[in-house]
C-alpha atoms as a PDB file:
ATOM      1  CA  UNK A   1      -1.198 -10.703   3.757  1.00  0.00           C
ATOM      2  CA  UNK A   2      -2.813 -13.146   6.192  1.00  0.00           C
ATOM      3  CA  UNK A   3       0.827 -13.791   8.393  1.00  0.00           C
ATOM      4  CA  UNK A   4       1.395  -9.623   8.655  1.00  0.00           C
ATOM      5  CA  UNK A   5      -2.231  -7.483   7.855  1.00  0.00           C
ATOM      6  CA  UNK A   6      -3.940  -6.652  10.857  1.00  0.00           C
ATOM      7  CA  UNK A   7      -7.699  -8.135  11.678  1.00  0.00           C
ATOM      8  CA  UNK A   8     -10.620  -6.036   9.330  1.00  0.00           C
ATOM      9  CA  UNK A   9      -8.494  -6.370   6.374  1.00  0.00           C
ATOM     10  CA  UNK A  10      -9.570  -8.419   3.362  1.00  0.00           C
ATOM     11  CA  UNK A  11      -8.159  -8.691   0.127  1.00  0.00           C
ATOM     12  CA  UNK A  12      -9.061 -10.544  -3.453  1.00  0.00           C
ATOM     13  CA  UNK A  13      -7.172 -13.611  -4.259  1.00  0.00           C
ATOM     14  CA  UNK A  14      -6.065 -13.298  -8.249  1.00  0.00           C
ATOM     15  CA  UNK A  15      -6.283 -16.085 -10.728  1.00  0.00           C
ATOM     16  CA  UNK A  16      -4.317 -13.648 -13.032  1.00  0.00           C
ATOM     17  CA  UNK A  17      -3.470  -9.936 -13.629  1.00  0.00           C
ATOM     18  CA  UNK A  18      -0.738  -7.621 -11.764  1.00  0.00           C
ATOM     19  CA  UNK A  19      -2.638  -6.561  -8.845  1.00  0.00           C
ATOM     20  CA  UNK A  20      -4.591  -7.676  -5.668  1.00  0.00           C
ATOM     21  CA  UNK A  21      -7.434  -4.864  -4.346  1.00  0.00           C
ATOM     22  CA  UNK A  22      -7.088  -5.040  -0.598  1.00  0.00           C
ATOM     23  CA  UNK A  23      -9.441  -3.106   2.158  1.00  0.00           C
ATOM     24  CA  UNK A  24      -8.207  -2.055   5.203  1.00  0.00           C
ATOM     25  CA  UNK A  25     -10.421  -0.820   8.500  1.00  0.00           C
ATOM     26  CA  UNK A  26     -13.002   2.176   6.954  1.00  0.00           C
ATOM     27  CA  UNK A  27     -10.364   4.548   9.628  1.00  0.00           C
ATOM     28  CA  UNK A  28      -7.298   4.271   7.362  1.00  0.00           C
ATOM     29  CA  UNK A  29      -7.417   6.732   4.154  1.00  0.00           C
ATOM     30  CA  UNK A  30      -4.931   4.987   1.817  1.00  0.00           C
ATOM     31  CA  UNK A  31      -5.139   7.739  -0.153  1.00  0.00           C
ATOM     32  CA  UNK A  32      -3.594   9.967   3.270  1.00  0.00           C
ATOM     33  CA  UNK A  33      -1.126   6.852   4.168  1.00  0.00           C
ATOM     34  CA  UNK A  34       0.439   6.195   0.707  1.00  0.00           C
ATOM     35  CA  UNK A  35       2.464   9.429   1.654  1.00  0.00           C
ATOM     36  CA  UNK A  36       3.492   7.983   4.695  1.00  0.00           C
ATOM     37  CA  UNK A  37       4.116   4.786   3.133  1.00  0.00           C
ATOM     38  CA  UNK A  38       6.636   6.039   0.532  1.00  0.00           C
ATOM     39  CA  UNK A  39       8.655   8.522   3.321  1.00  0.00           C
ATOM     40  CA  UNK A  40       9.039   6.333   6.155  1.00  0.00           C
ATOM     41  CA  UNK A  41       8.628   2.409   5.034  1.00  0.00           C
ATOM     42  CA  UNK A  42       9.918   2.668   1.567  1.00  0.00           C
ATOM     43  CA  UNK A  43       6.854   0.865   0.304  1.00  0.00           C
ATOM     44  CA  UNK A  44       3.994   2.215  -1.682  1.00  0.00           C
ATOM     45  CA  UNK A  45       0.578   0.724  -3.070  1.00  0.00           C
ATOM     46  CA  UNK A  46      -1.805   2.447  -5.598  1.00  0.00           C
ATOM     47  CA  UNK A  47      -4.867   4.056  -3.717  1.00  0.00           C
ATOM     48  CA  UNK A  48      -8.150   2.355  -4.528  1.00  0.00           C
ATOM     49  CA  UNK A  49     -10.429   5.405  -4.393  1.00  0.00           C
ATOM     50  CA  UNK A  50      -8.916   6.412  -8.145  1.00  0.00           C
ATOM     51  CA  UNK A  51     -11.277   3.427  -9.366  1.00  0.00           C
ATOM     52  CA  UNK A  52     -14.388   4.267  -7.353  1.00  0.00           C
ATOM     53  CA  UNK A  53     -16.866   6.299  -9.396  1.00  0.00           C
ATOM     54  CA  UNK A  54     -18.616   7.509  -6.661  1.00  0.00           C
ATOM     55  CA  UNK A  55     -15.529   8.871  -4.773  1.00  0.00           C
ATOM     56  CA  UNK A  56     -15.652   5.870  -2.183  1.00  0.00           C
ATOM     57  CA  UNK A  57     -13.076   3.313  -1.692  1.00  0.00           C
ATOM     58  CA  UNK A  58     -11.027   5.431   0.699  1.00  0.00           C
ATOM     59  CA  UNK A  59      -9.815   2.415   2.655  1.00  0.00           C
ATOM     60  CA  UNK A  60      -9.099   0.246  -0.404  1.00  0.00           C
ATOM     61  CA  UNK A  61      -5.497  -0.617  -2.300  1.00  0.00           C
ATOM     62  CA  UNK A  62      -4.025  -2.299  -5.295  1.00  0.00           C
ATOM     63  CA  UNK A  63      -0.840  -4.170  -4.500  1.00  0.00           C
ATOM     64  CA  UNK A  64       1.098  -5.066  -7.545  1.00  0.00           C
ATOM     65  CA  UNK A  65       3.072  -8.493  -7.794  1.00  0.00           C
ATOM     66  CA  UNK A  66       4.353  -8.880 -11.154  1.00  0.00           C
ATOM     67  CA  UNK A  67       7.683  -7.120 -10.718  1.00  0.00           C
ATOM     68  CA  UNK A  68       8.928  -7.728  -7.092  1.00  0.00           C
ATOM     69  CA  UNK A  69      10.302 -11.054  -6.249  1.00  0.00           C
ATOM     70  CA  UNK A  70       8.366 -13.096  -3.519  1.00  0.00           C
ATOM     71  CA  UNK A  71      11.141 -12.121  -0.587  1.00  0.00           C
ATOM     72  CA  UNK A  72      10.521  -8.461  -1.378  1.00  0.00           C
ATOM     73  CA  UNK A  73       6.804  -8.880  -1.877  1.00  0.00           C
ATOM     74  CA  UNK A  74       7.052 -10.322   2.096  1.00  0.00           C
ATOM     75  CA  UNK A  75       9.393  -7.443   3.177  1.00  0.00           C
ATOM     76  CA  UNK A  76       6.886  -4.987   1.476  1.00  0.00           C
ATOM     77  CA  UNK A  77       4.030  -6.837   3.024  1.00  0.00           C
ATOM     78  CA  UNK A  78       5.398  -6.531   6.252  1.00  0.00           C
ATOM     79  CA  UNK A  79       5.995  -2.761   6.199  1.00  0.00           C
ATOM     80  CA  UNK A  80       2.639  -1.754   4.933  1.00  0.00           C
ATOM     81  CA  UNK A  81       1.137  -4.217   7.765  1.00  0.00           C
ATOM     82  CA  UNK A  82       3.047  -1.929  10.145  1.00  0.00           C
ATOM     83  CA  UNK A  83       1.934   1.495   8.305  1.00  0.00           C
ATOM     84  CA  UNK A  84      -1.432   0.700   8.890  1.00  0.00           C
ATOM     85  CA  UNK A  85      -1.243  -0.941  12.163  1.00  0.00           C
ATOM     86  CA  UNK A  86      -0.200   2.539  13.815  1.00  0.00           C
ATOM     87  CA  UNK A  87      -3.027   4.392  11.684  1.00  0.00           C
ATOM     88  CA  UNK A  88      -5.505   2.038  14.231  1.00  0.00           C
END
């Protein structure tokens, strides 16, 4: 995430679990680019809005890592960098 995200994104670091929660600039709607995501980079995420009460969280992600080995968690990395590089 830090080699391939563009600047304004943050993310947690896990000491555990399946999944990092990532933010990206308040201009991308993950929930919008997921779509994208899946059609042209053959890479998806799980929208963060889903576990916002409130209905915020528009710009947020989980990215899971317990499946995907680490050279296909860097390919994937790399193509959702780009997806939301042309949404800014």
């Amino acid at each position: 995430l830090e080699t391939y995200f563009p600047e304004g994104c943050k993310w947690t670091t896990p000491i555990g679990g399946l999944f990092i929660f990532a933010w990206v600039p308040e201009k991308v709607n993950t929930k919008e680019l997921v779509y994208e995501c899946v059609k042209k980079y053959k890479v998806t995420y799980v929208p963060g809005q889903s576990f916002f009460v409130d209905g915020s969280g528009t710009n947020t992600m989980r990215l899971n890592f317990s499946y995907p080995s680490m050279d296909e968690i860097e390919e994937g990395i790399k193509r959702l960098a780009q997806a939301i590089k042309e949404k800014l």
